[in-house]
N, C-alpha and C. Protein backbone atom coordinates (compact mmCIF):
# COMPACT_ATOMS: atom_id res chain seq x y z
N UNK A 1 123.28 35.12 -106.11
CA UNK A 1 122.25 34.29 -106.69
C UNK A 1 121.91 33.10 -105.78
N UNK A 2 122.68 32.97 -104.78
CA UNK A 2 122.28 32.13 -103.70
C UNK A 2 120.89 31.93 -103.38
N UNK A 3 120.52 33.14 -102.92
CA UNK A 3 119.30 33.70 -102.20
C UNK A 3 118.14 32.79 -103.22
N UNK A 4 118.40 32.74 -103.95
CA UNK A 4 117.38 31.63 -105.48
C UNK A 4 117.30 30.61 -104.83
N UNK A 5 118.54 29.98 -104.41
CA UNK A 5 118.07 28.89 -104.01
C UNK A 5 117.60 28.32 -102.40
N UNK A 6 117.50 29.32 -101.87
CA UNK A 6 117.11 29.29 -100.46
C UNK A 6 115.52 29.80 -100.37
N UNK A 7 114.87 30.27 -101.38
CA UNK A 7 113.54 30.62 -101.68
C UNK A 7 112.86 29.92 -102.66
N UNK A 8 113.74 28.33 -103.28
CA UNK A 8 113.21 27.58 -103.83
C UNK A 8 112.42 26.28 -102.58
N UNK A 9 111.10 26.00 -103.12
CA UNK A 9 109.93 24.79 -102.39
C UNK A 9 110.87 23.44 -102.93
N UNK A 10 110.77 22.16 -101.90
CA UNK A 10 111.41 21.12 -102.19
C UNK A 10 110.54 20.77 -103.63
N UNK A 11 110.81 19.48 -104.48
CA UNK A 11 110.24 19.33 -105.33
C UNK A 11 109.94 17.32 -105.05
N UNK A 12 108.57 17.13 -105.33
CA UNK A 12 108.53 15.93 -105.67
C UNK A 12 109.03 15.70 -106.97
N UNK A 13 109.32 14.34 -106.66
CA UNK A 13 110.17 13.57 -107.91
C UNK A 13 109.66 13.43 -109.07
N UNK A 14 108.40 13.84 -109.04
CA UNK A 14 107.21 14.21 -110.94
C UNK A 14 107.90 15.27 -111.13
N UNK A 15 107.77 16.75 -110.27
CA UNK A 15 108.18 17.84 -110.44
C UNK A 15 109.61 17.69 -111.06
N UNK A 16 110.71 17.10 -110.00
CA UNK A 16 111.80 17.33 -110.23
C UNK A 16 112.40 16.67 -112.21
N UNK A 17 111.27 15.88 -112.28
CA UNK A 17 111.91 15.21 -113.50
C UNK A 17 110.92 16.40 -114.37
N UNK A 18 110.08 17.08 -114.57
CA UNK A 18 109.32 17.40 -115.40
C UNK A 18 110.06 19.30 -115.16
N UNK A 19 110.37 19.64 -114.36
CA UNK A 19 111.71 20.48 -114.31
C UNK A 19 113.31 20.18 -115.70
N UNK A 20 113.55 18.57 -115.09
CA UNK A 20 114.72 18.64 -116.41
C UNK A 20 113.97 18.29 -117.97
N UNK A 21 112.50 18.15 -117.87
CA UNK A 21 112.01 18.08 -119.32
C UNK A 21 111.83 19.44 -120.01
N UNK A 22 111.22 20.35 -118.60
CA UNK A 22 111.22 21.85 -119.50
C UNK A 22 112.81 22.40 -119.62
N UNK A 23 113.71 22.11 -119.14
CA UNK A 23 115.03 22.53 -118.98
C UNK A 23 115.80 21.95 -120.49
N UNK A 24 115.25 20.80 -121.02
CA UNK A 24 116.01 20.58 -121.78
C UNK A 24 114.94 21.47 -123.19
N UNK A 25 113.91 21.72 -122.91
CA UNK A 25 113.26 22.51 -124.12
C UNK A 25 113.59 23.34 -124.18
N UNK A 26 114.48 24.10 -123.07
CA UNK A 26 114.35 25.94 -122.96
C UNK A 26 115.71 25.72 -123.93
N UNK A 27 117.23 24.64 -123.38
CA UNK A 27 118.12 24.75 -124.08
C UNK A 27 117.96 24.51 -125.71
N UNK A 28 116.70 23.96 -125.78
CA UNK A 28 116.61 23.94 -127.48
C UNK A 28 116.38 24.49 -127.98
N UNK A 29 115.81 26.11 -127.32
CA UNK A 29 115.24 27.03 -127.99
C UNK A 29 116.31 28.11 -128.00
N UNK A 30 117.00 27.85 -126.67
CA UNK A 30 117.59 28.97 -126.40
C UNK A 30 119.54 29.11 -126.95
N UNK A 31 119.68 27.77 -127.16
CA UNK A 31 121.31 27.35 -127.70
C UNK A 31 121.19 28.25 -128.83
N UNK A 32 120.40 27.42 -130.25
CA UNK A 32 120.62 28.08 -131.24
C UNK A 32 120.52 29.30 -132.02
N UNK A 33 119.70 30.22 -131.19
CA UNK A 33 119.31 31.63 -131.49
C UNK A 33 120.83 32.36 -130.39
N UNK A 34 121.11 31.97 -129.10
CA UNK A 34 122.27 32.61 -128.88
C UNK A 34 123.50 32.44 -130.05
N UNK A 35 123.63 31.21 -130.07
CA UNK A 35 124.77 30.87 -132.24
C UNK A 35 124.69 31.79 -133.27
N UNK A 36 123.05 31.67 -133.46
CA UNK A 36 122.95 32.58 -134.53
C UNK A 36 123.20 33.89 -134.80
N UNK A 37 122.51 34.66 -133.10
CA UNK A 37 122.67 35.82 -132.99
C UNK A 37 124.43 36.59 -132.69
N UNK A 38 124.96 35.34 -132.13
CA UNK A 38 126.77 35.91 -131.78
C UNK A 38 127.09 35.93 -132.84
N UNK A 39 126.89 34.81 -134.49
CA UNK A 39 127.67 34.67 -135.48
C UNK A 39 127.09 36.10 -136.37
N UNK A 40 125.72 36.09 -136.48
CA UNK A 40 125.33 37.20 -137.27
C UNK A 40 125.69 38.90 -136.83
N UNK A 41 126.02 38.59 -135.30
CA UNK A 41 126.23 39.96 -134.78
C UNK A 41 128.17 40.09 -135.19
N UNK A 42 129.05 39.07 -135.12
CA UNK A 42 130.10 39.31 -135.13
C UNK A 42 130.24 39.71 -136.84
N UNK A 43 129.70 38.77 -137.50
CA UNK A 43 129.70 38.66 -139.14
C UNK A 43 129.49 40.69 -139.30
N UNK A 44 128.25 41.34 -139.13
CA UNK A 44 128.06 42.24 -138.81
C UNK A 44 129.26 43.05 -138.67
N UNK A 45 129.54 42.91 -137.78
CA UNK A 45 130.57 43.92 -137.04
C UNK A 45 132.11 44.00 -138.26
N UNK A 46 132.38 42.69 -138.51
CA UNK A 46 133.49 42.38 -139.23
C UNK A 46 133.05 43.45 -140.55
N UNK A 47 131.90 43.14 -141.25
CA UNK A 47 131.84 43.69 -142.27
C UNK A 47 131.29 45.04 -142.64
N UNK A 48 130.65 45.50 -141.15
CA UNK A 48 130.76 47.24 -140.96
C UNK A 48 132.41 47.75 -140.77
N UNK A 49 133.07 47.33 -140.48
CA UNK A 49 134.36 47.72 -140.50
C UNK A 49 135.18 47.60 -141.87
N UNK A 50 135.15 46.61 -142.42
CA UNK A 50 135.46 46.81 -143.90
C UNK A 50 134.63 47.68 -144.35
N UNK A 51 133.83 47.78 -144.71
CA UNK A 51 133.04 48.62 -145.46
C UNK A 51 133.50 50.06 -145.30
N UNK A 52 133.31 50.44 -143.93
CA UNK A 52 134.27 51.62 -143.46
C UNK A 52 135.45 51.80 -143.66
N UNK A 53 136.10 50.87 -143.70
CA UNK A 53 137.83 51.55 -144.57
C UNK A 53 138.10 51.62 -145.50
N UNK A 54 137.17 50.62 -146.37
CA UNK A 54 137.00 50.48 -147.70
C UNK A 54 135.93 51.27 -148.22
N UNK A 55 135.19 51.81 -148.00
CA UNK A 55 134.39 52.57 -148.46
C UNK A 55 133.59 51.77 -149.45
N UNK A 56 132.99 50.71 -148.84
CA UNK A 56 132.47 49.67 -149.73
C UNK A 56 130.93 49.31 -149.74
N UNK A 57 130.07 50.21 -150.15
CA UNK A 57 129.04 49.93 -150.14
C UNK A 57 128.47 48.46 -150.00
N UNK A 58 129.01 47.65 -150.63
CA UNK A 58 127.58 45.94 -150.59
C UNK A 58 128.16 45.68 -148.99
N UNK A 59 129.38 45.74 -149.11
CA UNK A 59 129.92 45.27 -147.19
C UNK A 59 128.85 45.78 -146.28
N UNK A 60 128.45 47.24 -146.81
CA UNK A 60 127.87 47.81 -145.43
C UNK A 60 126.22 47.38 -145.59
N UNK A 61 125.80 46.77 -146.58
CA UNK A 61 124.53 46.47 -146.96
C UNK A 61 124.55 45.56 -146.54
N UNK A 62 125.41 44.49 -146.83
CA UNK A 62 125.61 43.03 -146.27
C UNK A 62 125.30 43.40 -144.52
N UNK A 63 126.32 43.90 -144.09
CA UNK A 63 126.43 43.93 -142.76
C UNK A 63 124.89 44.25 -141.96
N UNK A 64 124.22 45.42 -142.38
CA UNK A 64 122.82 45.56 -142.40
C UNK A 64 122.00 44.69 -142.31
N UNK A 65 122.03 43.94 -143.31
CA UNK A 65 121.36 42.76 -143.85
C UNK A 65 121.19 41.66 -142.52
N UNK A 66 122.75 41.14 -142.26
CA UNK A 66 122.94 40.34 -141.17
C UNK A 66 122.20 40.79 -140.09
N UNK A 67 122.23 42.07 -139.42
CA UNK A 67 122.14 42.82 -137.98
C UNK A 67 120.68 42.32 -138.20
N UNK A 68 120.18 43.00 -139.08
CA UNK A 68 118.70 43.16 -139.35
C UNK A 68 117.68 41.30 -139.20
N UNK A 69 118.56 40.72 -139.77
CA UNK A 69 117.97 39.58 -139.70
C UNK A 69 117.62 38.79 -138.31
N UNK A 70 118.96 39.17 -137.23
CA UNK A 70 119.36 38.48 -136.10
C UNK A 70 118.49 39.27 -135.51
N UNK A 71 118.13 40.50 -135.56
CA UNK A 71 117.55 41.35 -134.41
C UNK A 71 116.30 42.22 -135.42
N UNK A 72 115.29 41.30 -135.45
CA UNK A 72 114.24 42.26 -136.63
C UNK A 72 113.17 42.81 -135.70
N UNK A 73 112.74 42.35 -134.63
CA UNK A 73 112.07 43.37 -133.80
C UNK A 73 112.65 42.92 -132.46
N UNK A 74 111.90 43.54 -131.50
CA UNK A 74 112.56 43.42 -129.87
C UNK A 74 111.96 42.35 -129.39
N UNK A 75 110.79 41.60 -129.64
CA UNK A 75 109.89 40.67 -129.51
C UNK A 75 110.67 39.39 -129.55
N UNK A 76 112.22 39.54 -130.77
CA UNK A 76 112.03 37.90 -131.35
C UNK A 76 113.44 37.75 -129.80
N UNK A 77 114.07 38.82 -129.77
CA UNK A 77 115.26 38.40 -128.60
C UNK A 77 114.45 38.19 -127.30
N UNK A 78 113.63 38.76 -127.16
CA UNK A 78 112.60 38.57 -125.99
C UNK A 78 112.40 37.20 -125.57
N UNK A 79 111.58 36.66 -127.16
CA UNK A 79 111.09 35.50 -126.19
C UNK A 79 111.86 34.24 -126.82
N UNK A 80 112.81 34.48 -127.46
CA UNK A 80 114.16 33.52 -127.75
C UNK A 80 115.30 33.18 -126.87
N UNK A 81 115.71 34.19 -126.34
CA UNK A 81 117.03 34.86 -125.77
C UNK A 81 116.26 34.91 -124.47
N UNK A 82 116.18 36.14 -123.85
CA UNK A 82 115.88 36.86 -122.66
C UNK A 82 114.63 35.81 -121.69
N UNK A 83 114.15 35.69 -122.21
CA UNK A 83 112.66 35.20 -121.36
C UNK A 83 113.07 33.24 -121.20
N UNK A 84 113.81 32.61 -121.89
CA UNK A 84 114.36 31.66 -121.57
C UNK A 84 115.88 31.45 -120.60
N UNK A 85 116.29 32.28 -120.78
CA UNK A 85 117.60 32.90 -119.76
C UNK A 85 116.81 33.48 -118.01
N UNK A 86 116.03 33.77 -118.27
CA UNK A 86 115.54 34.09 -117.16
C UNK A 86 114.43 32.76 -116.49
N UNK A 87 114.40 32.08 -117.20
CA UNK A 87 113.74 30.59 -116.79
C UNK A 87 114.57 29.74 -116.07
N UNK A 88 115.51 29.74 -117.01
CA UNK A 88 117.12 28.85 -117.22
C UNK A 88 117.41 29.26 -115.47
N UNK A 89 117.44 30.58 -115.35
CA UNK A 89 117.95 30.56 -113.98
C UNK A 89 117.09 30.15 -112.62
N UNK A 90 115.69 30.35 -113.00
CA UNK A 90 114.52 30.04 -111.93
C UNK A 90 114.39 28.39 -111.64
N UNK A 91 115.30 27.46 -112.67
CA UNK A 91 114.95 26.16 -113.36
C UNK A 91 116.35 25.67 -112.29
N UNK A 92 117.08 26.27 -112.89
CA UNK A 92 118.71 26.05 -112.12
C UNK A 92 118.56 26.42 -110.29
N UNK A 93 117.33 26.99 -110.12
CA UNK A 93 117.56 27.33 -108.47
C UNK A 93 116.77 26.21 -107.72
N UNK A 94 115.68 25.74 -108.83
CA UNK A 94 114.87 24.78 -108.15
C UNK A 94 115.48 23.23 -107.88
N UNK A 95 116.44 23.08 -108.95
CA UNK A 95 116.93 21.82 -109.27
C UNK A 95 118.07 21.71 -108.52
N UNK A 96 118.68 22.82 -108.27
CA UNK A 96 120.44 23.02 -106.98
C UNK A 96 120.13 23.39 -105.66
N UNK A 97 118.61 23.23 -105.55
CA UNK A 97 118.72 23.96 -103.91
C UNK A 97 118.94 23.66 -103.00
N UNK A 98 119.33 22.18 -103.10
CA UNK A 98 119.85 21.85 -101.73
C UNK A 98 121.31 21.67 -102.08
N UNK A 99 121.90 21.43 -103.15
CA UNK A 99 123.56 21.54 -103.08
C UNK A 99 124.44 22.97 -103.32
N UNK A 100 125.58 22.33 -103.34
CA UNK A 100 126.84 23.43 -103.72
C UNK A 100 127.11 24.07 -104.42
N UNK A 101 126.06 23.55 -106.13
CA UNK A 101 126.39 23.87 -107.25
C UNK A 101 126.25 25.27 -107.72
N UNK A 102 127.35 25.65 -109.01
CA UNK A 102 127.07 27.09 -109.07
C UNK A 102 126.46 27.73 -110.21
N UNK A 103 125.82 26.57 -111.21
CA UNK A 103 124.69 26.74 -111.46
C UNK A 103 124.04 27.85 -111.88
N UNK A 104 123.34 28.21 -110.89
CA UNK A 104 122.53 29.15 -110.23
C UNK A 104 123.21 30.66 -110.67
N UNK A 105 124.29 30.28 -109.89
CA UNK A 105 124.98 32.13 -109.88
C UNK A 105 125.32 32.26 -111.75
N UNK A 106 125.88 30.97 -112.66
CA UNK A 106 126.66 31.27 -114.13
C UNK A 106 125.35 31.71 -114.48
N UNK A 107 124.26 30.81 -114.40
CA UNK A 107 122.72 31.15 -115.11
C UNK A 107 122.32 32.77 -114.84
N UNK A 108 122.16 33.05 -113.39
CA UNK A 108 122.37 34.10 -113.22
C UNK A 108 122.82 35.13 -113.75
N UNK A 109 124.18 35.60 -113.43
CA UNK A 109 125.42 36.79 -114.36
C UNK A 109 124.92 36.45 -115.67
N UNK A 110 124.54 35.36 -116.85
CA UNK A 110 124.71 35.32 -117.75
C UNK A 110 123.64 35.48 -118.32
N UNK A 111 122.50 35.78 -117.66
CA UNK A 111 120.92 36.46 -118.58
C UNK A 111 121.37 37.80 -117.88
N UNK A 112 121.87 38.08 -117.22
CA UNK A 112 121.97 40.01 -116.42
C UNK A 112 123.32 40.23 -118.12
N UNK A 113 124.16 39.42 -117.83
CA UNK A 113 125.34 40.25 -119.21
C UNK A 113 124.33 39.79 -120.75
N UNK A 114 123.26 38.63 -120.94
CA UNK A 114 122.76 38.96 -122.16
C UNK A 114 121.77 39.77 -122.21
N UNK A 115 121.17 40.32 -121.25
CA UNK A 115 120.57 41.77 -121.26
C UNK A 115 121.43 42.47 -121.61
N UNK A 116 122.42 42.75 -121.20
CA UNK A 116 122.72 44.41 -121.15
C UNK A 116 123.76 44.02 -122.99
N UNK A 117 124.28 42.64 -123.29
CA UNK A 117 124.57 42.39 -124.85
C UNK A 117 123.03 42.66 -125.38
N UNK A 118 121.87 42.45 -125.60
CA UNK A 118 121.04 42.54 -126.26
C UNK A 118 120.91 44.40 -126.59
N UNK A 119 120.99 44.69 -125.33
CA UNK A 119 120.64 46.29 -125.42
C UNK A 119 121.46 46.86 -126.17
N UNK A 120 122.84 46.56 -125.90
CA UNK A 120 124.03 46.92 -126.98
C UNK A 120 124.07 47.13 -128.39
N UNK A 121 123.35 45.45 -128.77
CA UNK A 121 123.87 45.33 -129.71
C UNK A 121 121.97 46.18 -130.73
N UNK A 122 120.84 46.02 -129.71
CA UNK A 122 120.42 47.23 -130.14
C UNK A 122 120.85 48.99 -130.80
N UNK A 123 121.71 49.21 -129.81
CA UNK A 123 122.54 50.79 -129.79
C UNK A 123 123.05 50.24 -131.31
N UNK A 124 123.60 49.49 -131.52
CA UNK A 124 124.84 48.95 -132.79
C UNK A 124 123.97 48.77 -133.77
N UNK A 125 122.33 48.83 -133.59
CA UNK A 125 121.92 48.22 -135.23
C UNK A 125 121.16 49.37 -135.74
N UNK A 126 120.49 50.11 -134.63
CA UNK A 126 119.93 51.66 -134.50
C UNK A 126 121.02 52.61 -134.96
N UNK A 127 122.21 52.83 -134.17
CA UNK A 127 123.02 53.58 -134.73
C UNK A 127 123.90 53.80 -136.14
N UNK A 128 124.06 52.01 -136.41
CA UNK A 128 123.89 51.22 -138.11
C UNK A 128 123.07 52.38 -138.95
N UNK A 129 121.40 52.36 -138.62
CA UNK A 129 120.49 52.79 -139.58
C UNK A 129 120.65 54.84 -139.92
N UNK A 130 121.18 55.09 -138.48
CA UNK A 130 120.60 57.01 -137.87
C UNK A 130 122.35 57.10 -139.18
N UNK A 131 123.45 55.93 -139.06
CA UNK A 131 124.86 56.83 -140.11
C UNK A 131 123.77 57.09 -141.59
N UNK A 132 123.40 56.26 -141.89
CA UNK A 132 122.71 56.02 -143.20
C UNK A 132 121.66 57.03 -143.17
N UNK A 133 120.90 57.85 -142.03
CA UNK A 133 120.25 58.83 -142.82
C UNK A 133 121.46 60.15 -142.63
N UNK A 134 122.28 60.00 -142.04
CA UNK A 134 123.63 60.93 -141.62
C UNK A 134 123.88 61.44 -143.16
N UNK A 135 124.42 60.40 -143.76
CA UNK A 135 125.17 60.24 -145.00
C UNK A 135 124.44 60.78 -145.87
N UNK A 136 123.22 60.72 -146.11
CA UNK A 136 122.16 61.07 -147.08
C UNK A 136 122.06 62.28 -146.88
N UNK A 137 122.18 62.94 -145.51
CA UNK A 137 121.34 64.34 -145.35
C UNK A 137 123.00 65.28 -145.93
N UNK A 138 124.16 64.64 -145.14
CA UNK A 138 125.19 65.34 -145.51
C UNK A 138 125.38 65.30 -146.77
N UNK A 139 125.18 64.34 -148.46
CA UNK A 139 124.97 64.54 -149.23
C UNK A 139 124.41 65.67 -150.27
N UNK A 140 123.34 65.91 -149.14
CA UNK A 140 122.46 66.67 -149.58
C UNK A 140 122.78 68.17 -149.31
N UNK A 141 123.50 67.85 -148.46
CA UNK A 141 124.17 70.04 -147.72
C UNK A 141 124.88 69.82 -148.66
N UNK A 142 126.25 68.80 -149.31
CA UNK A 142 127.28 69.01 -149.69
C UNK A 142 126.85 70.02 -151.27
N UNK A 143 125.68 69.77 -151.69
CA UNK A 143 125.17 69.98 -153.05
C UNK A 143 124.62 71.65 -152.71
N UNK A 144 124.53 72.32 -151.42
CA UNK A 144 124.54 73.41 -151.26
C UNK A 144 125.60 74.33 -150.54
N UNK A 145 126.13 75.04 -151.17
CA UNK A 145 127.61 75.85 -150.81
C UNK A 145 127.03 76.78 -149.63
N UNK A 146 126.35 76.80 -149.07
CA UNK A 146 125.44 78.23 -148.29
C UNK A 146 125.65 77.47 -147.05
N UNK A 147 125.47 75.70 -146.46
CA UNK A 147 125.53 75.50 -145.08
C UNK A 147 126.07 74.94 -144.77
N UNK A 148 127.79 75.73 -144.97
CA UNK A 148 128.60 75.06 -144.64
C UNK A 148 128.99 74.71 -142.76
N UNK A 149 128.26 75.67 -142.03
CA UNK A 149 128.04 74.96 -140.64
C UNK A 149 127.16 73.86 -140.29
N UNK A 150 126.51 74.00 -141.00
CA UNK A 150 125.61 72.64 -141.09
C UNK A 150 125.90 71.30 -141.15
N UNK A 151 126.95 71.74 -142.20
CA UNK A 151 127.44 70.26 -142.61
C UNK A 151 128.61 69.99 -141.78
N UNK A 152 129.20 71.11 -141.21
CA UNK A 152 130.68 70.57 -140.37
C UNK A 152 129.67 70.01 -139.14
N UNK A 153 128.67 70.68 -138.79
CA UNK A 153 127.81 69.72 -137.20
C UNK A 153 127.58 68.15 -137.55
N UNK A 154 126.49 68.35 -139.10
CA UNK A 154 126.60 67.11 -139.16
C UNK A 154 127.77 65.65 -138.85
N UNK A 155 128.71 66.45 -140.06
CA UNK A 155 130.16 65.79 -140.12
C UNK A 155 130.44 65.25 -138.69
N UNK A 156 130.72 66.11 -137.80
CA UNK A 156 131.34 65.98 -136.47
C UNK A 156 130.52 64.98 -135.45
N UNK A 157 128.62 65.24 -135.62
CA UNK A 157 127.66 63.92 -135.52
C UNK A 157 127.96 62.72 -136.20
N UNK A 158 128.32 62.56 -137.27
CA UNK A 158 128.35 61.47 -137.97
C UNK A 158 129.56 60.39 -137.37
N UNK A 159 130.44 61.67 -137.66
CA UNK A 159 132.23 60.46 -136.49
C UNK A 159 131.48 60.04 -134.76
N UNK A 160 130.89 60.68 -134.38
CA UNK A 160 130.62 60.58 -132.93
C UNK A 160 129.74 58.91 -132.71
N UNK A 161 128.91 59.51 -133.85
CA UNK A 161 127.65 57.65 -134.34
C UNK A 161 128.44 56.61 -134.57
N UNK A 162 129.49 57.18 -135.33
CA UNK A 162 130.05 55.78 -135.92
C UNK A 162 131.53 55.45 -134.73
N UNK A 163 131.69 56.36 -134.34
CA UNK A 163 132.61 55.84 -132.88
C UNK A 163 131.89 55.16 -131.76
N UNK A 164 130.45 55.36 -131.44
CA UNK A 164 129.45 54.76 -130.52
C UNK A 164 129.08 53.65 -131.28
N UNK A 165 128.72 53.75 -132.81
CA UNK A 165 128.66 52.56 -133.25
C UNK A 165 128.90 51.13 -133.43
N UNK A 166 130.70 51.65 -133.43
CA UNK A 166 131.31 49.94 -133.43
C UNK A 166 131.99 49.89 -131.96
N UNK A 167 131.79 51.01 -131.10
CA UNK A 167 131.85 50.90 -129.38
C UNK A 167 130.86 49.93 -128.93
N UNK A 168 129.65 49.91 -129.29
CA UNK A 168 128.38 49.51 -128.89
C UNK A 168 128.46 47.93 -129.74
N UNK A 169 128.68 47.70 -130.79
CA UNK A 169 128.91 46.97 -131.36
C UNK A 169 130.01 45.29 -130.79
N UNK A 170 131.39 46.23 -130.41
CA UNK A 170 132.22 45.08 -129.81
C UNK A 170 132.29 44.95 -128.54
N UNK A 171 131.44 45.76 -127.63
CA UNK A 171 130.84 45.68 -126.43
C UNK A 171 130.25 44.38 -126.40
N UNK A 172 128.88 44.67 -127.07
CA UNK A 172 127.93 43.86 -127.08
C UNK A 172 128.17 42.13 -127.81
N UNK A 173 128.86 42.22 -128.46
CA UNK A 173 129.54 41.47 -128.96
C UNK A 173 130.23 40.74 -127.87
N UNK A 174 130.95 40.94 -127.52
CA UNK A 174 132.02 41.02 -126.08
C UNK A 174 131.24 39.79 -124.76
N UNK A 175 130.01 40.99 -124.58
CA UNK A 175 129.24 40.59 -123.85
C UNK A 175 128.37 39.11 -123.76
N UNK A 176 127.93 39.31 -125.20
CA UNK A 176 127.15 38.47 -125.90
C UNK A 176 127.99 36.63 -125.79
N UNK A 177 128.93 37.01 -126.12
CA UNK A 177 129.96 35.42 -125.84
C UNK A 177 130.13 35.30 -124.71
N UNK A 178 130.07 35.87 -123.61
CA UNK A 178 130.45 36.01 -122.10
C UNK A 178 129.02 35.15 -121.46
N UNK A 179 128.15 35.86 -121.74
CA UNK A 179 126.60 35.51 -121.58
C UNK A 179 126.39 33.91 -122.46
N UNK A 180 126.83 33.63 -123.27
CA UNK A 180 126.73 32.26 -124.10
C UNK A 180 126.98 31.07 -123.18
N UNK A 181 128.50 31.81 -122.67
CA UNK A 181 129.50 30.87 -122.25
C UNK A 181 128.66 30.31 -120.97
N UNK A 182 128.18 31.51 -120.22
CA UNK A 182 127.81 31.40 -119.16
C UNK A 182 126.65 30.59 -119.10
N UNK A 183 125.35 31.10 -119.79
CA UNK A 183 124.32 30.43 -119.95
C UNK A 183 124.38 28.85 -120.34
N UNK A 184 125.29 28.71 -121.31
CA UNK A 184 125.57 26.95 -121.75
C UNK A 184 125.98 26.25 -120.28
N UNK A 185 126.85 26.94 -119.93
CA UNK A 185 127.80 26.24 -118.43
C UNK A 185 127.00 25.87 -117.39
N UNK A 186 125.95 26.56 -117.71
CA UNK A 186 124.81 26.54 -116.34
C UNK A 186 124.14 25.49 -116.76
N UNK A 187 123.70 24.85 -117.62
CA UNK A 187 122.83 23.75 -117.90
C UNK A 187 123.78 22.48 -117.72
């Protein structure tokens, strides 16, 4: 991430101060939706897993509920999350380019790992919705004695979703605090 700052223009001193004015807007936009989205994604995760051992329907509605809220289209992580992380770092190359600081590189790694947490925790809210038509359709074989291969494919799909599920889930999760840490450190 060096290379950022060796392809950053010096800045006059309007610039350089009107640099830490948009810098401190991006962190206002961008702190509390990373909070929201780690707490609602972990909350999530915690209570797809109960639900699953417990066989507890409101858990897994709840959990839904949460995912769904934090991540309701691709638009809102876009220009919350992603598109300020990628500022954060263009902001951090202009303002460190003539020093040592490392800045640059945490800002860096840490919009590349909340990409690839965002995508994740996509896989985790998609794969959330595909158990739930799983469950319904296998319902529905179970009420016919005639497909019973049907329903062992399903069956055997359904463990595979829900093993990618909370894979994708504490990945992204994982990721997602890694990318926090990083992105905060850089400002």
């Amino acid at each position: 991430m060096e290379f950022l700052k060796e392809l950053a223009l010096p800045q006059a001193v309007e610039h350089f101060h009107l640099l830490l004015v948009v810098e401190g807007l991006i962190a206002i936009v961008i702190f509390p939706y990373l909070g929201f989205l780690l707490g609602s994604s972990v909350l999530s995760y915690v209570y797809n897993r109960r639900a699953r051992f417990r066989d507890h329907r409101l858990y897994l509605r709840f959990a839904k509920d949460l995912i769904d809220t934090a991540l309701p289209n691709k638009s809102l992580p876009t220009f919350l999350a992603l598109i300020p992380g990628l500022t954060l770092v263009f902001i951090s190359a202009q303002l460190t380019q003539s020093t040592e600081a490392i800045s640059v590189g945490l800002a860096g790694y840490g919009f590349v790992l909340l990409l690839i947490a965002v995508v994740l925790l996509y896989v985790h809210k998609y794969t959330l919705q595909l158990a739930d038509i799983l469950e319904g359709y296998e319902d529905l074989l179970k009420k016919d004695p005639r497909r019973t291969a049907a329903l062992d494919e399903i069956e055997v799909y359904s463990r595979k979703n829900i093993n990618s599920h909370l894979r994708a889930g504490r990945y992204g999760i994982a990721l997602l605090a890694l990318a926090s840490f990083l992105i905060v450190s850089s400002t």
